[in-house]
Protein backbone atom coordinates (compact mmCIF):
# COMPACT_ATOMS: atom_id res chain seq x y z
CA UNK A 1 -70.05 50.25 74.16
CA UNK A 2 -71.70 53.18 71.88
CA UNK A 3 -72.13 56.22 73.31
CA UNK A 4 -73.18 59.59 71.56
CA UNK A 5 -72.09 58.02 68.43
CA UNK A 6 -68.97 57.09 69.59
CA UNK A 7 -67.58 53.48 70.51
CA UNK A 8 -65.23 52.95 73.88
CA UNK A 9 -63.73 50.08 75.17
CA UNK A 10 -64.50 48.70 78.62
CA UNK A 11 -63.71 45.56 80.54
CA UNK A 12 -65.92 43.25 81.87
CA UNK A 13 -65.33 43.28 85.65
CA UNK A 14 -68.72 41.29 86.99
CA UNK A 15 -71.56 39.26 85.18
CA UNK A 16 -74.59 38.24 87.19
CA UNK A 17 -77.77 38.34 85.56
CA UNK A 18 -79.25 40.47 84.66
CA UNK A 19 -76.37 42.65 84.77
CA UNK A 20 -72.59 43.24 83.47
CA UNK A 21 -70.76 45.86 85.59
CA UNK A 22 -67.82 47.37 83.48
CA UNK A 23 -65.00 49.57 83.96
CA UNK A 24 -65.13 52.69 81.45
CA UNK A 25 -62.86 55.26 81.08
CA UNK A 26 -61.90 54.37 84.76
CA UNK A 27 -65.69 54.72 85.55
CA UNK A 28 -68.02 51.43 87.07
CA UNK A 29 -71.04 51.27 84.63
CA UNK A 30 -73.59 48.76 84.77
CA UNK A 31 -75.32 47.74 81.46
CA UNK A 32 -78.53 46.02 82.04
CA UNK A 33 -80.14 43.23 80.17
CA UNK A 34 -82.46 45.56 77.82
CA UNK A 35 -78.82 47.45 76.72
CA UNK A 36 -76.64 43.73 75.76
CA UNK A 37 -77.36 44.43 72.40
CA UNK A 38 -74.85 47.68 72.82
CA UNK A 39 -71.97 45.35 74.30
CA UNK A 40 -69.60 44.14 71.58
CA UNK A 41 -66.64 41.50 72.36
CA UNK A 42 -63.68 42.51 71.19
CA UNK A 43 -61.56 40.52 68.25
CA UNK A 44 -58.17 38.49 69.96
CA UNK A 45 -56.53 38.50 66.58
CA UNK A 46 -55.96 41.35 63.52
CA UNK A 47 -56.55 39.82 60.35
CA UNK A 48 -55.78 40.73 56.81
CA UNK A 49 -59.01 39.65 55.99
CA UNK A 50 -62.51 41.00 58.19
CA UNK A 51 -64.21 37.14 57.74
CA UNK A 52 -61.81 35.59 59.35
CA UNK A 53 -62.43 38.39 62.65
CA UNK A 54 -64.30 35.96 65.77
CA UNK A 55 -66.83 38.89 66.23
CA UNK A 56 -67.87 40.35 63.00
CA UNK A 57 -69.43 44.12 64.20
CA UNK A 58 -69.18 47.43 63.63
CA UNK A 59 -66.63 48.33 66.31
CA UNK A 60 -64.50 45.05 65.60
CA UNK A 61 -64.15 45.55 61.96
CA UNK A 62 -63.42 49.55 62.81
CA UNK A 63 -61.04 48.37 65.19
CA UNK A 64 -59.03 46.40 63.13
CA UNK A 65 -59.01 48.86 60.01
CA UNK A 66 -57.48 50.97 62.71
CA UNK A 67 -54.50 48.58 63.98
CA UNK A 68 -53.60 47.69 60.39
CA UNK A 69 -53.53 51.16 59.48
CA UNK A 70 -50.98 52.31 62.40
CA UNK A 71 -48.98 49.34 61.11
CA UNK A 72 -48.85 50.43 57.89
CA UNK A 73 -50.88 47.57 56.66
CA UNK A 74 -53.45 50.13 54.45
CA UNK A 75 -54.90 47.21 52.29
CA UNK A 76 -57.55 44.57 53.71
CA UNK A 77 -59.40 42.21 52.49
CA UNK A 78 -63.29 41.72 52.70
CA UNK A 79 -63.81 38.51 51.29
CA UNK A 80 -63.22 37.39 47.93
CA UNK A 81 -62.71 40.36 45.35
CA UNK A 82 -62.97 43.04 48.03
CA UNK A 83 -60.61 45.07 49.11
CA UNK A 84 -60.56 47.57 51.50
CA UNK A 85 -57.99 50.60 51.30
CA UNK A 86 -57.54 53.14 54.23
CA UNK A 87 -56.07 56.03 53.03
CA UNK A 88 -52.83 56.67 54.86
């Protein structure tokens, strides 16, 4: 969910339309239909290369730049011929 220019994680706890109620930072927020466009699912797998991510976002691709980066992983690909380096 984006916030302030920030993304969070929450969990799904209830779905009945029009409405998803979500646990945030230990907090029950409900998003309503006109703010769906500001949920994101959230990638099962970390890939060495961003196609291959389920959900291909923002906050999914950030996510998994992140992960491979506290693994020491640094280099990911993009695609064919692009390569993405995060500077450890």
């Amino acid at each position: 969910h984006h916030h302030d220019g920030e993304w969070r994680e929450g969990t799904v706890t209830r779905m009945v339309d029009p409405e998803i109620d979500v646990q945030l930072d230990g907090e029950d927020v409900v998003i309503t239909k006109q703010q769906y466009s500001d949920v994101h699912l959230v990638n099962d797998l970390v890939v060495e290369d961003l196609t291959k991510l389920d959900f291909l976002h923002e906050p999914g691709i950030l996510d998994c730049l992140r992960i491979r980066h506290a693994s020491d992983q640094i280099y990911t690909y993009s695609g064919d011929g692009i390569l993405v380096a995060v500077n450890p």
